[in-house]
PDB file of N, CA and C in Angstrom:
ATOM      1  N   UNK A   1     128.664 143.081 154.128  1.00  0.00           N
ATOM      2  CA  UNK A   1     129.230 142.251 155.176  1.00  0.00           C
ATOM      3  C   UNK A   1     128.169 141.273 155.648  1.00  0.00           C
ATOM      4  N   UNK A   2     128.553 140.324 155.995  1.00  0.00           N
ATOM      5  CA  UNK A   2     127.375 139.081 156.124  1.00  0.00           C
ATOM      6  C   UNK A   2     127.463 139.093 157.429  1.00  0.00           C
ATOM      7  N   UNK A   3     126.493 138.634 158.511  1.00  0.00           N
ATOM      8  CA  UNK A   3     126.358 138.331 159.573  1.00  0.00           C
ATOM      9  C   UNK A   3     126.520 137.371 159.979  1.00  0.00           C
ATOM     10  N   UNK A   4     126.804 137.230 161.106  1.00  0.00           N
ATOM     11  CA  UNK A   4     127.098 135.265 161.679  1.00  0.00           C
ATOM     12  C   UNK A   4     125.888 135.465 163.238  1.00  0.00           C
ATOM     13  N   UNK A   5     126.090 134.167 162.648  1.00  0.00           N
ATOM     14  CA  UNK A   5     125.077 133.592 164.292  1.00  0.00           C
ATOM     15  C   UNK A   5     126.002 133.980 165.491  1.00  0.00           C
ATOM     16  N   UNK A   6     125.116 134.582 166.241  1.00  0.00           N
ATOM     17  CA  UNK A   6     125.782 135.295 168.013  1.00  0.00           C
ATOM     18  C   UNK A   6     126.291 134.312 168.454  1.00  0.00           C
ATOM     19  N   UNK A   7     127.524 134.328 169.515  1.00  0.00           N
ATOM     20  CA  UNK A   7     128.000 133.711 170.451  1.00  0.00           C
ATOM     21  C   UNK A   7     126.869 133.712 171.733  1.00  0.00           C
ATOM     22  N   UNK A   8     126.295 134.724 171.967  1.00  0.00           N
ATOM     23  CA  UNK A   8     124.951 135.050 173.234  1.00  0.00           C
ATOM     24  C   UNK A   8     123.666 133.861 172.926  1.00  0.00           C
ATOM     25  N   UNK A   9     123.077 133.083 173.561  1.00  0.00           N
ATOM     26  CA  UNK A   9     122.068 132.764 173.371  1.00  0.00           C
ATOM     27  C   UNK A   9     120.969 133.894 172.674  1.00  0.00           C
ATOM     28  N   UNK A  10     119.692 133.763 172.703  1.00  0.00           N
ATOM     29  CA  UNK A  10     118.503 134.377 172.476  1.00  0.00           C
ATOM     30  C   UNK A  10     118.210 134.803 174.243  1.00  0.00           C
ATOM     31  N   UNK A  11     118.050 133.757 174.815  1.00  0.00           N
ATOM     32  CA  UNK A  11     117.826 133.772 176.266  1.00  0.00           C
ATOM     33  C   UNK A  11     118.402 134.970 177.024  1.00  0.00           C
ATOM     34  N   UNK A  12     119.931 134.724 177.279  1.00  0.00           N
ATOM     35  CA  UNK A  12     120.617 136.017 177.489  1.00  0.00           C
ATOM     36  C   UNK A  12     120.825 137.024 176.527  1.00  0.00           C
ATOM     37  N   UNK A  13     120.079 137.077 175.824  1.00  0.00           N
ATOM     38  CA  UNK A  13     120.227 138.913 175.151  1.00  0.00           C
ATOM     39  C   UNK A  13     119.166 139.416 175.379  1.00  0.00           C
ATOM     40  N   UNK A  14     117.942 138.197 175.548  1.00  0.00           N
ATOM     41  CA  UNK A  14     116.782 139.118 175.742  1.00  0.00           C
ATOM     42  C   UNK A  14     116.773 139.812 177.375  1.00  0.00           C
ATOM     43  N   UNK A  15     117.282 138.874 178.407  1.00  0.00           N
ATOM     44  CA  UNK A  15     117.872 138.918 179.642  1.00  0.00           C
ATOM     45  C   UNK A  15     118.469 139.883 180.089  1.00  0.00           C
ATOM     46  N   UNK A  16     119.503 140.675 179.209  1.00  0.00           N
ATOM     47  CA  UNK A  16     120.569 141.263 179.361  1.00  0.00           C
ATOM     48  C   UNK A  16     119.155 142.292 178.701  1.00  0.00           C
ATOM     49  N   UNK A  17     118.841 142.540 177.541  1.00  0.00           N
ATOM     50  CA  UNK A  17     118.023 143.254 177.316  1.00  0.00           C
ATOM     51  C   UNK A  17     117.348 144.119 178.525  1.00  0.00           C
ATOM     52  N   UNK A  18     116.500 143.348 178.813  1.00  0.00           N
ATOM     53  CA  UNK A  18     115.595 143.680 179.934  1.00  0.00           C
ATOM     54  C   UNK A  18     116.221 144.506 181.027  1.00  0.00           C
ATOM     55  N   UNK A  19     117.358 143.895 181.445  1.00  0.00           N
ATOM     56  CA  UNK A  19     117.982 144.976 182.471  1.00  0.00           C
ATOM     57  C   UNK A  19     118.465 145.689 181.928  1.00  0.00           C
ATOM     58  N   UNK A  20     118.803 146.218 181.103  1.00  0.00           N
ATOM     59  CA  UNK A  20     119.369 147.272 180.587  1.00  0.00           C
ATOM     60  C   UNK A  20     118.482 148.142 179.610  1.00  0.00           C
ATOM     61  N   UNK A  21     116.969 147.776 179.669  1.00  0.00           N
ATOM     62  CA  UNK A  21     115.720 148.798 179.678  1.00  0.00           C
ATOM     63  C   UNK A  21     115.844 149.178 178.107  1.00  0.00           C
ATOM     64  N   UNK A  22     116.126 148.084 177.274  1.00  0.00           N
ATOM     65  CA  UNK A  22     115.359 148.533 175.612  1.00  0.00           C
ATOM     66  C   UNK A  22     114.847 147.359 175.100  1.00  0.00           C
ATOM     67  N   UNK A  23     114.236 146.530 176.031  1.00  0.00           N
ATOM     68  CA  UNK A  23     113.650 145.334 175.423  1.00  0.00           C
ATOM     69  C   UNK A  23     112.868 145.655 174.127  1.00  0.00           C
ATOM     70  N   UNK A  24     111.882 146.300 175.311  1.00  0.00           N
ATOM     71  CA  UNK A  24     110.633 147.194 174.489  1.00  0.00           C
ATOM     72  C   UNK A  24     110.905 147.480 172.964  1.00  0.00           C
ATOM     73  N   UNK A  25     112.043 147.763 172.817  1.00  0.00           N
ATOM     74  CA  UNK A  25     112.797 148.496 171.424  1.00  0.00           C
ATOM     75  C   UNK A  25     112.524 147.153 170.520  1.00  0.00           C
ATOM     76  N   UNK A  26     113.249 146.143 171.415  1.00  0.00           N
ATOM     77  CA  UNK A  26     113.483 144.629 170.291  1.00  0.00           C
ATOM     78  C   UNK A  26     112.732 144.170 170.342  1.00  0.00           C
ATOM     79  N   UNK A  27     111.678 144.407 171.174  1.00  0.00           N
ATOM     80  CA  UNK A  27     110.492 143.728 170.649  1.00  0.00           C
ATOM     81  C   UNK A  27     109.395 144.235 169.644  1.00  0.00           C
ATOM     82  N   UNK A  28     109.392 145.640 169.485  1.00  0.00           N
ATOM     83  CA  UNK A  28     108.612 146.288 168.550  1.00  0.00           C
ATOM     84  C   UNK A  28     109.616 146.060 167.162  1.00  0.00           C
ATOM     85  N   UNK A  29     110.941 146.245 167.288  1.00  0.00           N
ATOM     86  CA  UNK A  29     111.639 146.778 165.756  1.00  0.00           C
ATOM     87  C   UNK A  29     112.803 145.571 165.741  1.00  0.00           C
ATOM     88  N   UNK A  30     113.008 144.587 166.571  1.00  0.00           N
ATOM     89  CA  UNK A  30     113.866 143.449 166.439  1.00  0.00           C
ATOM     90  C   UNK A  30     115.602 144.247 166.652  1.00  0.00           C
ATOM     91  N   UNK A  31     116.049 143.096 166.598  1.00  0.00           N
ATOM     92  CA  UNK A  31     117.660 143.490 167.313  1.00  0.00           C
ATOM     93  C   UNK A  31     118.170 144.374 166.268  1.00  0.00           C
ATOM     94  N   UNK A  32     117.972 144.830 165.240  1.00  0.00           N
ATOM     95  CA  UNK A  32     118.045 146.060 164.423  1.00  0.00           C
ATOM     96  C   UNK A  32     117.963 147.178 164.614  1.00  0.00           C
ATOM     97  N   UNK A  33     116.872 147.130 165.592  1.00  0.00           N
ATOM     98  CA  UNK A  33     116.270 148.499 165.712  1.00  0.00           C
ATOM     99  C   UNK A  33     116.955 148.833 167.113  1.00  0.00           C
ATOM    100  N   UNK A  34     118.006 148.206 167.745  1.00  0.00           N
ATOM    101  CA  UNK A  34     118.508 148.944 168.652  1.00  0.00           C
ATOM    102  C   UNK A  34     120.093 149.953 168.915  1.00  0.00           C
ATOM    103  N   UNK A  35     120.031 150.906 169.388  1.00  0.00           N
ATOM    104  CA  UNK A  35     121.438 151.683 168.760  1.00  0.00           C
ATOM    105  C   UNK A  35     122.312 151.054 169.257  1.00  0.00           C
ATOM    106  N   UNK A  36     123.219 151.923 168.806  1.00  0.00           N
ATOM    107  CA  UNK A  36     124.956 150.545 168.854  1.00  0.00           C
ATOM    108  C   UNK A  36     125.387 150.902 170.174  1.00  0.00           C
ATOM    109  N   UNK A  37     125.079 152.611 170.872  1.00  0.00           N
ATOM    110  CA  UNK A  37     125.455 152.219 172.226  1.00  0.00           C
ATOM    111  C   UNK A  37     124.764 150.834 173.217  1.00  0.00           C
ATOM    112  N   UNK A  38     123.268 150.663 173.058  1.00  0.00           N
ATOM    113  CA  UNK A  38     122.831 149.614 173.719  1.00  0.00           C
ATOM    114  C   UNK A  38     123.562 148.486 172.796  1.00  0.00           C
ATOM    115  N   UNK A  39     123.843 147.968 172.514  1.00  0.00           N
ATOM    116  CA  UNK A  39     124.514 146.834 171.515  1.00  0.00           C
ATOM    117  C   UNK A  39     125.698 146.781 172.176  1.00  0.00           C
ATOM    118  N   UNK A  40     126.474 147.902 172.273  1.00  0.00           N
ATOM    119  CA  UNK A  40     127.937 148.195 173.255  1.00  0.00           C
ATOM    120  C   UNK A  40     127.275 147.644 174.543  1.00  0.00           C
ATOM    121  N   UNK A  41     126.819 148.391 175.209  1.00  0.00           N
ATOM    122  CA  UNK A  41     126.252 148.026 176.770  1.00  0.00           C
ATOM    123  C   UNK A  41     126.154 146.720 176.558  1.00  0.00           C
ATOM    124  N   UNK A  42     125.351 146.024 175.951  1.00  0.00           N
ATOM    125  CA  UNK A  42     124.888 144.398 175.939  1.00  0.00           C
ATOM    126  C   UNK A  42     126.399 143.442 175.760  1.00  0.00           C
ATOM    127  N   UNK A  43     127.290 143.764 175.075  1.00  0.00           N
ATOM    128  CA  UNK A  43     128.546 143.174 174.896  1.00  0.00           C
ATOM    129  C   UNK A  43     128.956 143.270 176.423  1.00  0.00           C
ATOM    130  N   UNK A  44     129.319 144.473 176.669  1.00  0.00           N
ATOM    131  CA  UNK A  44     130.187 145.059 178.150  1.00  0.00           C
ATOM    132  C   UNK A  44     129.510 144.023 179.316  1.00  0.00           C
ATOM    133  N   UNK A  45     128.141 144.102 179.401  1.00  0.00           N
ATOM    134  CA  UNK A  45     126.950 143.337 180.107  1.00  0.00           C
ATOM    135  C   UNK A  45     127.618 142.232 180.265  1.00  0.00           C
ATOM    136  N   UNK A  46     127.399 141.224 178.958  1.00  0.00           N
ATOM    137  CA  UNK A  46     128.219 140.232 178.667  1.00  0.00           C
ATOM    138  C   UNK A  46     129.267 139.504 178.766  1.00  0.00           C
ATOM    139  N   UNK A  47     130.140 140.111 178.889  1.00  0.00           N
ATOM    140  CA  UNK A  47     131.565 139.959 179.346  1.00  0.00           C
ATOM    141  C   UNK A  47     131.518 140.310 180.875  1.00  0.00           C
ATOM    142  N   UNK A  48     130.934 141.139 181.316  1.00  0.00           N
ATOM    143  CA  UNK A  48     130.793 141.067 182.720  1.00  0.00           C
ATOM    144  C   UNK A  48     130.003 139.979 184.025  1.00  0.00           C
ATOM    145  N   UNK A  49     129.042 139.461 182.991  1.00  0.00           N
ATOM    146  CA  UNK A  49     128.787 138.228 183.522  1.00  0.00           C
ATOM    147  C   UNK A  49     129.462 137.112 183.611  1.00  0.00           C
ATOM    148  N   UNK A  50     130.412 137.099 182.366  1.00  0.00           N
ATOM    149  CA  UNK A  50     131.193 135.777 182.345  1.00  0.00           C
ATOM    150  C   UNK A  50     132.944 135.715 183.177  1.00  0.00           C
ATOM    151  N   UNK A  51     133.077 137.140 183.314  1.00  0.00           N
ATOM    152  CA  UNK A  51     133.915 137.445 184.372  1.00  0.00           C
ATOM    153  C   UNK A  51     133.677 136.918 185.594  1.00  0.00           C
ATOM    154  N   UNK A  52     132.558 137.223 186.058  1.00  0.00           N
ATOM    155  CA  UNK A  52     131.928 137.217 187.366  1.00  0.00           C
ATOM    156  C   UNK A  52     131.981 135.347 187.564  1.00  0.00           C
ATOM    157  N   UNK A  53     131.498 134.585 186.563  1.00  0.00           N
ATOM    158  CA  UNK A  53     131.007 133.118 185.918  1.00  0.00           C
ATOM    159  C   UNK A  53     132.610 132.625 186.816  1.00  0.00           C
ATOM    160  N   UNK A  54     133.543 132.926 185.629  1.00  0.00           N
ATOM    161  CA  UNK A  54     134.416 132.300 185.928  1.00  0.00           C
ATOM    162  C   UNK A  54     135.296 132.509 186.899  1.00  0.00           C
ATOM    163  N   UNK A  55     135.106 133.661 187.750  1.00  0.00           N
ATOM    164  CA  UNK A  55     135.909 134.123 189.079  1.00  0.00           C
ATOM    165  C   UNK A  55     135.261 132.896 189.989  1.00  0.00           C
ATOM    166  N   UNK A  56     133.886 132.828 189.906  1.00  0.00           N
ATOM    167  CA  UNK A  56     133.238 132.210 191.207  1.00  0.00           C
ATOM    168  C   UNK A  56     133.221 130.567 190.769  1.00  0.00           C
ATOM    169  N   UNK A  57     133.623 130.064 189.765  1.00  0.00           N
ATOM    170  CA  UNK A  57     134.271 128.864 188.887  1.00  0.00           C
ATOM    171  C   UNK A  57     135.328 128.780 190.018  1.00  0.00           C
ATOM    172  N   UNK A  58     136.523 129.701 189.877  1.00  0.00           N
ATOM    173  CA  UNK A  58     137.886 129.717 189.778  1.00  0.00           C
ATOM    174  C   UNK A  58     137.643 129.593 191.583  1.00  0.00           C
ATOM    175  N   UNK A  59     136.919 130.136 192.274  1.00  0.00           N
ATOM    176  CA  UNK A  59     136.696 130.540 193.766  1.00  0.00           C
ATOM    177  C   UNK A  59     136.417 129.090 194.112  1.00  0.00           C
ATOM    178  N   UNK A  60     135.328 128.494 193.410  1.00  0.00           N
ATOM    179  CA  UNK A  60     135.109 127.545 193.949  1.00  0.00           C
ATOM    180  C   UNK A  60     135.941 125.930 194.036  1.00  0.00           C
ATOM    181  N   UNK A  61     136.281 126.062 192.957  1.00  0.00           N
ATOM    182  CA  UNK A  61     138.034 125.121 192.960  1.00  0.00           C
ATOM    183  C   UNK A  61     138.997 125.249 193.867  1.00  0.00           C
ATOM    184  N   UNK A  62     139.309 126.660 194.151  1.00  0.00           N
ATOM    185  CA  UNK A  62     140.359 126.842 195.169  1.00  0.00           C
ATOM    186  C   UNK A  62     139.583 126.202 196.652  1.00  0.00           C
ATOM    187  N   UNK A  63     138.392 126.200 196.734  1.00  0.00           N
ATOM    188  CA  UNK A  63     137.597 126.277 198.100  1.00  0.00           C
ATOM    189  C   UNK A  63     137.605 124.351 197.607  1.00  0.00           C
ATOM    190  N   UNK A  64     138.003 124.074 197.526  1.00  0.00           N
ATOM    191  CA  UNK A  64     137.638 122.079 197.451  1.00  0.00           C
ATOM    192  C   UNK A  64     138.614 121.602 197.597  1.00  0.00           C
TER     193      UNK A  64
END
């Protein structure tokens, strides 16, 4: 199976990384070396930011 280039920046995964405490991991063994639950978490992460993105988008339209 071939891989494709992320929808996530570099920026926010390393970001999302960090708070969610396996940077350390990707930085010694690269985004390989991290298990698929943190990989899950980082998606969930993900989508939870852009929830949040576009509520306060959506908040701020109604407020103008």
């Amino acid at each position: 199976m071939a891989r494709r280039n992320g929808v996530m920046s570099s920026r926010l995964k390393e970001e999302i990384a960090k708070e969610l405490g396996f940077y350390d991991v990707v930085e010694r063994e690269g985004w390989g070396g991290i298990r698929a639950r943190d990989a899950g978490n980082m998606v969930k992460r993900a989508i939870e930011m852009a929830e949040q993105s576009l509520a306060e988008q959506a908040n701020q339209n109604t407020n103008q």
